[in-house]
Protein backbone atom coordinates (compact mmCIF):
# COMPACT_ATOMS: atom_id res chain seq x y z
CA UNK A 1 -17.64 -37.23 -2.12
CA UNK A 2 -16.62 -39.42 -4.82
CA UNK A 3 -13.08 -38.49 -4.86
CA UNK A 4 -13.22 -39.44 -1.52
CA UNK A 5 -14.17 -42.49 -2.01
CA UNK A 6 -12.08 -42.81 -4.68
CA UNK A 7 -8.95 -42.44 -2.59
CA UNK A 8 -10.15 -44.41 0.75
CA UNK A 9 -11.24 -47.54 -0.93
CA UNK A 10 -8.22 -48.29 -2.36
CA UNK A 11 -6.29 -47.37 0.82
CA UNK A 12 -8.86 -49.96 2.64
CA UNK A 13 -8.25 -52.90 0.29
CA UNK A 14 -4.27 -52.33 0.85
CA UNK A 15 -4.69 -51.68 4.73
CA UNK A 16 -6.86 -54.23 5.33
CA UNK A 17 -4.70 -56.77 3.06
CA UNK A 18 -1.57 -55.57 5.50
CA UNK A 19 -3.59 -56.86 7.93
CA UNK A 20 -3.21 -60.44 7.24
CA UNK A 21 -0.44 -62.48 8.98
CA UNK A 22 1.96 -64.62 7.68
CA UNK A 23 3.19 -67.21 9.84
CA UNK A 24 3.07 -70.04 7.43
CA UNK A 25 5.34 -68.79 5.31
CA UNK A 26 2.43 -68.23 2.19
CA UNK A 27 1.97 -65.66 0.18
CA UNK A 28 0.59 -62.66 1.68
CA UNK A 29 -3.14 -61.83 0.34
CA UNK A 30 -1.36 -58.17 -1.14
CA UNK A 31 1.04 -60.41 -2.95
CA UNK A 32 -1.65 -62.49 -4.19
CA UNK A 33 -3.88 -59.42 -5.55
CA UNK A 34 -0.51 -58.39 -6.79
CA UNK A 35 0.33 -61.17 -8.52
CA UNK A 36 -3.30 -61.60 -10.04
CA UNK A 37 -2.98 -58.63 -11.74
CA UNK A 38 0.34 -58.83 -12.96
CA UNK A 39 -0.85 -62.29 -14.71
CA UNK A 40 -3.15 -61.01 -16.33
CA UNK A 41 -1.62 -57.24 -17.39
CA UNK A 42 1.28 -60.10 -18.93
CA UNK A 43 -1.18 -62.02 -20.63
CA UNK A 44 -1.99 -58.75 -22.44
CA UNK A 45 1.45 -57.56 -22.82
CA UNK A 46 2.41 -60.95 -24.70
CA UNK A 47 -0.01 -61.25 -27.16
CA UNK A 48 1.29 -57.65 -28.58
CA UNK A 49 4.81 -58.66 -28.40
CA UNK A 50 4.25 -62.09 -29.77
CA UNK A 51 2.61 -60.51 -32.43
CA UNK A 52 5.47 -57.76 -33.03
CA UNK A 53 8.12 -60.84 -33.60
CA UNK A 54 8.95 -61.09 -37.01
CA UNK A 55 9.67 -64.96 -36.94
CA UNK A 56 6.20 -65.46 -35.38
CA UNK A 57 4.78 -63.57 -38.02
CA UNK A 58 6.55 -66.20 -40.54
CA UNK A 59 5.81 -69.55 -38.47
CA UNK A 60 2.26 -68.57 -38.23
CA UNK A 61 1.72 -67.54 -42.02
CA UNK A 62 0.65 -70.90 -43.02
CA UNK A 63 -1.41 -71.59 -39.68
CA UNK A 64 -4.91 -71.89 -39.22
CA UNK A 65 -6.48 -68.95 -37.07
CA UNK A 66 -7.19 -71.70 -34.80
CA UNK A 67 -3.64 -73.13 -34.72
CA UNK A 68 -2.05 -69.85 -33.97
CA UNK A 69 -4.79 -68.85 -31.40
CA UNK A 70 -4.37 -72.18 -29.36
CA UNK A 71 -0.44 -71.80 -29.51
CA UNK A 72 -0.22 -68.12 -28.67
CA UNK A 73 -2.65 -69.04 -25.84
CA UNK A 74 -0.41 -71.99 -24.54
CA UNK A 75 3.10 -69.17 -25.07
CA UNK A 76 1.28 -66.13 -23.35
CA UNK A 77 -0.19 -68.46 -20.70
CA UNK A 78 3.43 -70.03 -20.13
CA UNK A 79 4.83 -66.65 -19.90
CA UNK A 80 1.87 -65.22 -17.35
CA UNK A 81 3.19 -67.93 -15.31
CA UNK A 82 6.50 -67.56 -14.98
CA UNK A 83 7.01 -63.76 -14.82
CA UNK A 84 5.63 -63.17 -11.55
CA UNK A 85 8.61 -65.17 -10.88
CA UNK A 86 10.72 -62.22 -12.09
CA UNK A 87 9.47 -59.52 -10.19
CA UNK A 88 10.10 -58.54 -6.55
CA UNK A 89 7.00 -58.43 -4.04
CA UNK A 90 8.67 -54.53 -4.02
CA UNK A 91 7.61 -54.07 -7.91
CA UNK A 92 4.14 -56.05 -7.08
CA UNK A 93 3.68 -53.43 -4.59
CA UNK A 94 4.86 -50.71 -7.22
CA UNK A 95 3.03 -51.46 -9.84
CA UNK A 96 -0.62 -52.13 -7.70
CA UNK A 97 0.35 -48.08 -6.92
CA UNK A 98 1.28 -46.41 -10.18
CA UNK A 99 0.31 -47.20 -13.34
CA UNK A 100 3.79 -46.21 -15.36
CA UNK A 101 5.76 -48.55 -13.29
CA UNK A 102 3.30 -51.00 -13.95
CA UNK A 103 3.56 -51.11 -17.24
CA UNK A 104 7.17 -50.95 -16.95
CA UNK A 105 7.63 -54.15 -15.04
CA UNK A 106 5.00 -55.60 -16.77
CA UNK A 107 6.91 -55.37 -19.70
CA UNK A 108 10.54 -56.31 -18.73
CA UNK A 109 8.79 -59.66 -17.37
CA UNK A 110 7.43 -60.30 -20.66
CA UNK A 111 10.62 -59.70 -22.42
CA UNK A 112 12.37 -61.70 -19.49
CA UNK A 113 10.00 -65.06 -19.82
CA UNK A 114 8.58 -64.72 -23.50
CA UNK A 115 11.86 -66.19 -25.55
CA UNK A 116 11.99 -69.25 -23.12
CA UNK A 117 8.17 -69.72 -23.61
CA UNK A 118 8.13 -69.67 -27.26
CA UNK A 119 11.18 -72.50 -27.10
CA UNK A 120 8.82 -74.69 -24.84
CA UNK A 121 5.84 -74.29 -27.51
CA UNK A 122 8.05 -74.82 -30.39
CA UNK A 123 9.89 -78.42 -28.97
């Protein structure tokens, strides 16, 4: 019973989001869940890989914790922004159905957005 469950409520949430029109020209509500969760899985994503960097490891050396924190938090939220703007509504769709693409895409739009990110903190 609760594989069954398991299986239909997800099905539900992506029927039921099918089910919305859109006339307007907005963002469908699947797009919307999609892109949710792709802003946040980035957020993730970029904290690793700005910590991975070997010149943030050397800018940062002489930084407070507090320093660093509030300027990786103003990079990785810059980045969580713009790389939904780098992915399809075909890789949204993707990744909100299997986990290995999802961390796939989620990382080529981190390594797509966080360079350009790191040059807006830095000016």
């Amino acid at each position: 019973m609760k594989k069954l469950i398991a299986v239909l409520a997800p099905m539900a949430l992506i029927l039921s989001a099918c089910a919305t029109t859109d006339t307007t020209g907005t963002t469908s509500a699947t797009q919307q869940l999609g892109t949710a969760a792709l802003k946040i899985a980035v957020n993730a994503k970029c904290t690793t890989e700005l910590n991975n960097i070997q010149a943030w490891k050397a800018a940062t050396v002489l930084m407070t914790a507090e320093k660093k924190e509030s300027i990786e938090s103003e990079i990785c939220g810059c980045v969580s922004e713009k790389a939904p703007q780098s992915v399809t509504a075909v890789d949204l769709a993707t990744a909100a159905l299997d986990p290995a693409a999802r961390t796939t895409i989620v990382s080529n739009a981190v390594t797509k957005t966080i360079n350009a990110c790191v040059a807006e903190s830095v000016k």
